[in-house]
N, C-alpha and C. Protein backbone atom coordinates (compact mmCIF):
# COMPACT_ATOMS: atom_id res chain seq x y z
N UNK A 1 -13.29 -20.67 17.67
CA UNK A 1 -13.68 -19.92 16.49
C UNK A 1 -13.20 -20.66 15.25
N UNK A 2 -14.33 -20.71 14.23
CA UNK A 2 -13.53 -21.10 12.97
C UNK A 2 -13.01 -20.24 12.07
N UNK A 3 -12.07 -20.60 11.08
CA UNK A 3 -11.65 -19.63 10.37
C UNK A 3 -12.52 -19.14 9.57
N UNK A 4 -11.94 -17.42 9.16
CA UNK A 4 -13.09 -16.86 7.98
C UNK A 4 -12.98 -17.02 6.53
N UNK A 5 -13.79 -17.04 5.62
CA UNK A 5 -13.19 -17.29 4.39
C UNK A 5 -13.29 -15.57 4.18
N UNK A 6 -12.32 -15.12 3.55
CA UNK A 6 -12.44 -13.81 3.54
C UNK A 6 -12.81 -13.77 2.06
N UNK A 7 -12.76 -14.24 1.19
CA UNK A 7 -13.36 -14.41 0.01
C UNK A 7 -14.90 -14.04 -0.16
N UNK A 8 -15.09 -14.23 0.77
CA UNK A 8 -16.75 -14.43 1.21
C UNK A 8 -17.03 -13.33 2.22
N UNK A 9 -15.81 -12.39 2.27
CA UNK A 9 -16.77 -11.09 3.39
C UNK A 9 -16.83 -10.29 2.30
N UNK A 10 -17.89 -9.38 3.08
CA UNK A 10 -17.94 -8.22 2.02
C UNK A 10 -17.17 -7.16 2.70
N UNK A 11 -16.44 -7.35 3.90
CA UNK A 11 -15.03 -6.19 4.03
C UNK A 11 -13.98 -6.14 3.42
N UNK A 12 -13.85 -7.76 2.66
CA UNK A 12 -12.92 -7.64 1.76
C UNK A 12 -13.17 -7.37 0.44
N UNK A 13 -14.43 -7.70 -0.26
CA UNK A 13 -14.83 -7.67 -1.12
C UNK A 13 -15.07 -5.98 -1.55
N UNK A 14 -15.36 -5.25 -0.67
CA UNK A 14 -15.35 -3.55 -0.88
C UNK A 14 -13.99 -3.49 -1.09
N UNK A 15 -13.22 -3.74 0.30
CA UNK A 15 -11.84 -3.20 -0.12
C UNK A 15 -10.61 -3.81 -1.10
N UNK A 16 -11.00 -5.19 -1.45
CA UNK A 16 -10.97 -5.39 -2.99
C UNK A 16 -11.03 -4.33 -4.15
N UNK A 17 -12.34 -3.92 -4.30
CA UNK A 17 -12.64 -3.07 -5.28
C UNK A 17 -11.80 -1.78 -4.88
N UNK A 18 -11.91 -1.14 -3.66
CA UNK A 18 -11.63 0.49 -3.48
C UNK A 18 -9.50 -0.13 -3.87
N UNK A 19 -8.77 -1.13 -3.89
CA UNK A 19 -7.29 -0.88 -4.79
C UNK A 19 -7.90 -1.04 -6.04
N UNK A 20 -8.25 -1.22 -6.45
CA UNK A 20 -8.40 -1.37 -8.32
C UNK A 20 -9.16 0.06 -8.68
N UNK A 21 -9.83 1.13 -7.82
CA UNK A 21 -10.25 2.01 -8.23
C UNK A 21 -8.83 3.00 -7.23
N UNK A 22 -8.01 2.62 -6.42
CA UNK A 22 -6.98 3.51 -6.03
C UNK A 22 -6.12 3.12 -7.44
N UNK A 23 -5.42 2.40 -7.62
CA UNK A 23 -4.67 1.92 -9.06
C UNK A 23 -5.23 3.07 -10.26
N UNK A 24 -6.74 3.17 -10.54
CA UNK A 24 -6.81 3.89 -11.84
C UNK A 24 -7.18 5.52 -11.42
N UNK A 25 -6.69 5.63 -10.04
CA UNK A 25 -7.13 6.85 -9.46
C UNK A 25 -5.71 7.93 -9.73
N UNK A 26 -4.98 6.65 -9.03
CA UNK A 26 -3.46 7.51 -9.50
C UNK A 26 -2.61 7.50 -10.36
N UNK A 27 -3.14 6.86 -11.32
CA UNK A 27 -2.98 6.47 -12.72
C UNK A 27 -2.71 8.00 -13.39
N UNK A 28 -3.91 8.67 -12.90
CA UNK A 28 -4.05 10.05 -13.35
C UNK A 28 -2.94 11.13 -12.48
N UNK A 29 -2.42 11.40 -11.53
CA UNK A 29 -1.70 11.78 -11.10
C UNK A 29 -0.21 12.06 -11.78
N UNK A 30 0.14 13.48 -11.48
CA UNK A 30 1.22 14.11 -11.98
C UNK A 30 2.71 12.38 -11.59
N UNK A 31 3.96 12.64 -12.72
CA UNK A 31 4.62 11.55 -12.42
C UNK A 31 5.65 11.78 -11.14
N UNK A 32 5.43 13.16 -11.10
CA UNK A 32 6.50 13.67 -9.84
C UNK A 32 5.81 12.76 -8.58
N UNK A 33 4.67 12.13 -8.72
CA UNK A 33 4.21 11.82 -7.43
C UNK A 33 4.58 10.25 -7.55
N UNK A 34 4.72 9.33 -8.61
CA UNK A 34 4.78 8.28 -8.78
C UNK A 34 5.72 7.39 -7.59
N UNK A 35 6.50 8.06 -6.79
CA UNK A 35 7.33 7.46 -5.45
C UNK A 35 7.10 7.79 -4.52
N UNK A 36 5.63 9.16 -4.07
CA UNK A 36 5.57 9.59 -3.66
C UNK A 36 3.74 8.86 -2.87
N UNK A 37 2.96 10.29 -3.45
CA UNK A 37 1.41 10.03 -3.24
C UNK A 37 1.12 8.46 -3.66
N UNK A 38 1.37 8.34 -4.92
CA UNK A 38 0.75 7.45 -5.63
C UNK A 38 1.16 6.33 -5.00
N UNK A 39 2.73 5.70 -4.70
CA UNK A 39 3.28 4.48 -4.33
C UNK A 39 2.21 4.57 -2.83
N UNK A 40 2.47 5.31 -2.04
CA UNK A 40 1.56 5.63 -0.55
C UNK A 40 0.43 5.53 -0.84
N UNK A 41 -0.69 5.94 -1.18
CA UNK A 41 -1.95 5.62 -1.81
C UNK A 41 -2.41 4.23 -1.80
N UNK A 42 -1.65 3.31 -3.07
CA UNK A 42 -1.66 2.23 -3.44
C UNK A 42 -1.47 1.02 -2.36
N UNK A 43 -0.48 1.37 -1.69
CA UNK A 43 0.52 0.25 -0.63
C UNK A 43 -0.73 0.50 0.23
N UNK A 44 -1.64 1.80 1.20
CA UNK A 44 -2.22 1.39 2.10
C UNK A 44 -3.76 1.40 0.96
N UNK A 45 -4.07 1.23 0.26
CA UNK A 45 -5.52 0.64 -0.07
C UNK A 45 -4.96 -1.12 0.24
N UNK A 46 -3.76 -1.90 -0.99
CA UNK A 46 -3.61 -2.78 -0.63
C UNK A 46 -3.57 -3.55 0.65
N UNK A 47 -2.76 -2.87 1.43
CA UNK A 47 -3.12 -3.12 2.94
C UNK A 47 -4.39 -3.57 3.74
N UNK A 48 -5.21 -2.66 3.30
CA UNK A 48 -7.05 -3.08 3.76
C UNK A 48 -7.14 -4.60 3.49
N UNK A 49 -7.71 -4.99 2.58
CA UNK A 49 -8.05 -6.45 2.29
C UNK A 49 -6.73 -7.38 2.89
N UNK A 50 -5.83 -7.08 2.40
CA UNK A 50 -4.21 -7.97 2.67
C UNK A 50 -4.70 -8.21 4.53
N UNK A 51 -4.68 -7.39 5.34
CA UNK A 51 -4.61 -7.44 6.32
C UNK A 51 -6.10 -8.21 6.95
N UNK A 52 -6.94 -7.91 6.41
CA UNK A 52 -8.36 -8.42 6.08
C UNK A 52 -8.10 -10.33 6.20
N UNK A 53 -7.50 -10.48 4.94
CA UNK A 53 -7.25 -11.70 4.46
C UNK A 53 -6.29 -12.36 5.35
N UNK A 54 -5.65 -11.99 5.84
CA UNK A 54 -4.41 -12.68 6.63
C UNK A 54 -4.98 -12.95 8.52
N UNK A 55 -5.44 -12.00 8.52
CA UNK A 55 -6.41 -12.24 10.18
C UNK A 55 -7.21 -13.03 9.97
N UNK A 56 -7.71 -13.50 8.89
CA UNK A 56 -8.72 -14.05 8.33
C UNK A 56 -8.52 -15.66 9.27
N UNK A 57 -7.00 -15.42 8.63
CA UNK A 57 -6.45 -17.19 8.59
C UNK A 57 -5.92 -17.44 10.36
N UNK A 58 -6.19 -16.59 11.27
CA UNK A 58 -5.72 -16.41 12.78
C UNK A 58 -6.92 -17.87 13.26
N UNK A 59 -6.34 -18.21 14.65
CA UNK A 59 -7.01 -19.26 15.07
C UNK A 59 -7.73 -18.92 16.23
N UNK A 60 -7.66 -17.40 16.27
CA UNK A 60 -8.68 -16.79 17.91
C UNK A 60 -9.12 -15.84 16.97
N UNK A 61 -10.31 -14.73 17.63
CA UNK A 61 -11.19 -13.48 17.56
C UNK A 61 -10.11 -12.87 17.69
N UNK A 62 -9.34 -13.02 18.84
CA UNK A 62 -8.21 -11.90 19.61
C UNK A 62 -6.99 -11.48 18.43
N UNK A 63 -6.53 -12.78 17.42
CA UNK A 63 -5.81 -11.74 16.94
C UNK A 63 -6.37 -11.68 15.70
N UNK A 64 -7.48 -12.04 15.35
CA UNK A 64 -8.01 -11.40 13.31
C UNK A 64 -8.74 -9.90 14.41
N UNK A 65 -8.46 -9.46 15.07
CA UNK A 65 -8.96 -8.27 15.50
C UNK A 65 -7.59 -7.88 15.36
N UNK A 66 -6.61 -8.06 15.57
CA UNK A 66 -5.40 -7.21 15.72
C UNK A 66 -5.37 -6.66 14.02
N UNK A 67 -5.43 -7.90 13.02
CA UNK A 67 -5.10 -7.69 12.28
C UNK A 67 -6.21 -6.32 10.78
N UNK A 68 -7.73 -7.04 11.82
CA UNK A 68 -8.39 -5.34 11.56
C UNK A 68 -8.30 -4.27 12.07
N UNK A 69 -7.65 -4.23 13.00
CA UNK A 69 -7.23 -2.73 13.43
C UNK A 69 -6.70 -1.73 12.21
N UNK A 70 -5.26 -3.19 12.21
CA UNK A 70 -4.30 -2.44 11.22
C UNK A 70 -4.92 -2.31 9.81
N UNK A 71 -5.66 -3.02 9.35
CA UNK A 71 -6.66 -2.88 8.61
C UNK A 71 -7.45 -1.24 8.35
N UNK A 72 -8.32 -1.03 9.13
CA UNK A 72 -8.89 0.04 9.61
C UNK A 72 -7.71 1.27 9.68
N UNK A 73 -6.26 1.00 10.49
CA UNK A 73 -5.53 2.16 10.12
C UNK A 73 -5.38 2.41 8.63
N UNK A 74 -5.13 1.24 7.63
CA UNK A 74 -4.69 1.86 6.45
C UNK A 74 -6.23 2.54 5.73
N UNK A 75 -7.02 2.13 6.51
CA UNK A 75 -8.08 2.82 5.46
C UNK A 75 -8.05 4.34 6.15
N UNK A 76 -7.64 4.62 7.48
CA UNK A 76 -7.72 5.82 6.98
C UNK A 76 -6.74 6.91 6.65
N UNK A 77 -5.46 5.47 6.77
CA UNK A 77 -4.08 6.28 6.02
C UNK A 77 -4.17 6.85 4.80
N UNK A 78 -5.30 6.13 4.04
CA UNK A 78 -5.80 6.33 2.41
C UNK A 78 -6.94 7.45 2.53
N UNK A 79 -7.55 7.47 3.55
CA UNK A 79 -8.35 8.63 3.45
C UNK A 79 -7.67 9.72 3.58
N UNK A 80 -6.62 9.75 4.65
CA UNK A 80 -5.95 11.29 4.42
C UNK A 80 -5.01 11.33 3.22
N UNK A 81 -4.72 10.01 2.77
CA UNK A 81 -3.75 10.26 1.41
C UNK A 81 -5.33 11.12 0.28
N UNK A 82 -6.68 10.63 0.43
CA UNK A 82 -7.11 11.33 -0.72
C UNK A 82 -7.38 12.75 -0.55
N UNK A 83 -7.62 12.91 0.36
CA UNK A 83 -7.68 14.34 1.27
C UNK A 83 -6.61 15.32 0.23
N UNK A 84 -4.77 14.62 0.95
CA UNK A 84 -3.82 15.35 0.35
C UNK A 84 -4.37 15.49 -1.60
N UNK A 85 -4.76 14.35 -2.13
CA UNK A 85 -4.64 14.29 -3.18
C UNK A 85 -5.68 15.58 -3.80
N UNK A 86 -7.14 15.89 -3.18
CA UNK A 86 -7.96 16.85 -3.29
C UNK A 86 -6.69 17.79 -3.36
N UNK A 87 -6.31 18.31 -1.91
CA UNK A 87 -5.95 19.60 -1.64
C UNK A 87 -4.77 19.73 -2.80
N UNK A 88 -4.40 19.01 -3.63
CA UNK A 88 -3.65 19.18 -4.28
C UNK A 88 -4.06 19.34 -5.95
N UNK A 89 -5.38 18.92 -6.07
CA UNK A 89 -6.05 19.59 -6.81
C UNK A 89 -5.99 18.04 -8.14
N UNK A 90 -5.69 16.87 -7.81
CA UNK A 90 -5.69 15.79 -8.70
C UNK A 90 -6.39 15.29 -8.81
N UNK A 91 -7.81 15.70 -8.30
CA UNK A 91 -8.67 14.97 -8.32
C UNK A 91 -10.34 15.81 -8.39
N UNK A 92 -11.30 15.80 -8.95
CA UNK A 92 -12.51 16.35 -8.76
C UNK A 92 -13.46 16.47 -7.55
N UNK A 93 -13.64 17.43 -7.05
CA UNK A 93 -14.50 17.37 -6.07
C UNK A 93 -15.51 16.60 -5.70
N UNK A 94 -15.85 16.19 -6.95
CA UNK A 94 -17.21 15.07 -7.15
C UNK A 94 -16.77 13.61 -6.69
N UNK A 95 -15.54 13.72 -6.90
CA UNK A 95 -14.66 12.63 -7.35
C UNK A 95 -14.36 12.19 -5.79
N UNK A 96 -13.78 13.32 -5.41
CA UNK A 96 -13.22 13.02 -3.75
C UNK A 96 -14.40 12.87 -2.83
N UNK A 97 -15.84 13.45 -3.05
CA UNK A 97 -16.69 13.08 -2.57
C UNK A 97 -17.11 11.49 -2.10
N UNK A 98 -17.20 11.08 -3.94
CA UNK A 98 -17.63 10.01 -3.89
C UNK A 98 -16.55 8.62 -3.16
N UNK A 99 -15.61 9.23 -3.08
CA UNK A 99 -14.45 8.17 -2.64
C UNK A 99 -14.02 7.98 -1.43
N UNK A 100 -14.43 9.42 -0.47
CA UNK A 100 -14.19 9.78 0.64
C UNK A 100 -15.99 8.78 1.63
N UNK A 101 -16.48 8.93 0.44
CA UNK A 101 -17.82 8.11 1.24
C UNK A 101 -17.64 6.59 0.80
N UNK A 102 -17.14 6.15 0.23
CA UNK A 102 -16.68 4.75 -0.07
C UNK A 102 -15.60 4.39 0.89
N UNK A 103 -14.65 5.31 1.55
CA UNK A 103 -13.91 5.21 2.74
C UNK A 103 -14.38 4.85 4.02
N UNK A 104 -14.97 6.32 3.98
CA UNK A 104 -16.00 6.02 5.20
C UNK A 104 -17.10 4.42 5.59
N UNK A 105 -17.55 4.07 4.59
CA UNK A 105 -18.42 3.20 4.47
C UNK A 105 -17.70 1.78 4.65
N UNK A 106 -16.34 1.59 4.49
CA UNK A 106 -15.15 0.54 4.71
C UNK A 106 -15.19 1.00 6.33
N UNK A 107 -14.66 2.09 6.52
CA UNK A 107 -14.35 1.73 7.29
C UNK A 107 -15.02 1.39 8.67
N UNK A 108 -16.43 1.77 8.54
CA UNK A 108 -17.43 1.03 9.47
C UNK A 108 -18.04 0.38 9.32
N UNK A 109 -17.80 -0.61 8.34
CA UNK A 109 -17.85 -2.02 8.36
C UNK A 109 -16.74 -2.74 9.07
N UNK A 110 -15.78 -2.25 8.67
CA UNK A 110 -14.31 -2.84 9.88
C UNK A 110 -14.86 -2.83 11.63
N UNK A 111 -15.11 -1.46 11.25
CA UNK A 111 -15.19 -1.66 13.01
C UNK A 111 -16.64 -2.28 13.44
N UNK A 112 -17.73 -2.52 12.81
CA UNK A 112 -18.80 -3.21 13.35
C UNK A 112 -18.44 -4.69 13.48
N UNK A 113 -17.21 -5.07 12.23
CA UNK A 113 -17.30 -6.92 12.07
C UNK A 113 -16.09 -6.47 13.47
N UNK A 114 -15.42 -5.44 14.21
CA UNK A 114 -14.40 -5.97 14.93
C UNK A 114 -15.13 -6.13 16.33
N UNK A 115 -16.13 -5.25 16.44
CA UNK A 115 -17.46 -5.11 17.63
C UNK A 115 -18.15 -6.27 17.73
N UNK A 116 -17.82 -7.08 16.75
CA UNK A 116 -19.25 -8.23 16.56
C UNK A 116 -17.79 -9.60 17.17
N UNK A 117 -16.81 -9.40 16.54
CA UNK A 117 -15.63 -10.36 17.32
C UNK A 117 -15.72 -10.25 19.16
N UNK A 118 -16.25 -9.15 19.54
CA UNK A 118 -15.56 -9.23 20.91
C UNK A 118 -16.14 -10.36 21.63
């Protein structure tokens, strides 16, 4: 296998974008949460691509799959972080809609490029 340029996927390239829209998401968030939701939030959007990018650079299928797994977990560590963030009322319904389907949509792209490795 050769290596991937992950620059050049669009699994990273979504989950690129979805931290820079987690960043101005919890931007808005009460400050009591700032060590809390928000630091958690942030750390697993970053995670997506980071983990993305680093399997990227693996020299088998076998482990840039390990490293989308963990990938795939943080996306949906961030989905239940936006979940909490709804039920907590920081966010617009419209809002969690649209973000919760930008989740979704990551995250089966993860698992089709990890289906397409086997």
């Amino acid at each position: 296998m050769g290596r991937h340029n992950f620059k050049k996927m669009k699994i990273w390239e979504e989950s690129i974008k979805l931290v820079g829209t987690s960043y101005n998401l919890t931007k808005s968030f009460p400050d009591s949460e700032k060590f809390n939701l928000v630091s958690q939030m942030n750390r697993s959007a970053v995670s997506i691509p980071s983990n993305i990018a680093e399997g990227s650079s693996k020299s088998t299928n076998k482990h840039f799959k390990k490293f989308l797994e963990t990938s795939l977990g943080s996306a949906f560590e961030w989905e239940t972080q936006l979940i909490v963030a709804r039920n907590e009322n920081y966010l617009l319904e419209k809002e969690f809609i649209d973000l919760e389907n930008r989740i979704l949509q990551i995250q089966k792209m993860i698992g089709s490029f990890m289906d397409k490795l086997e």
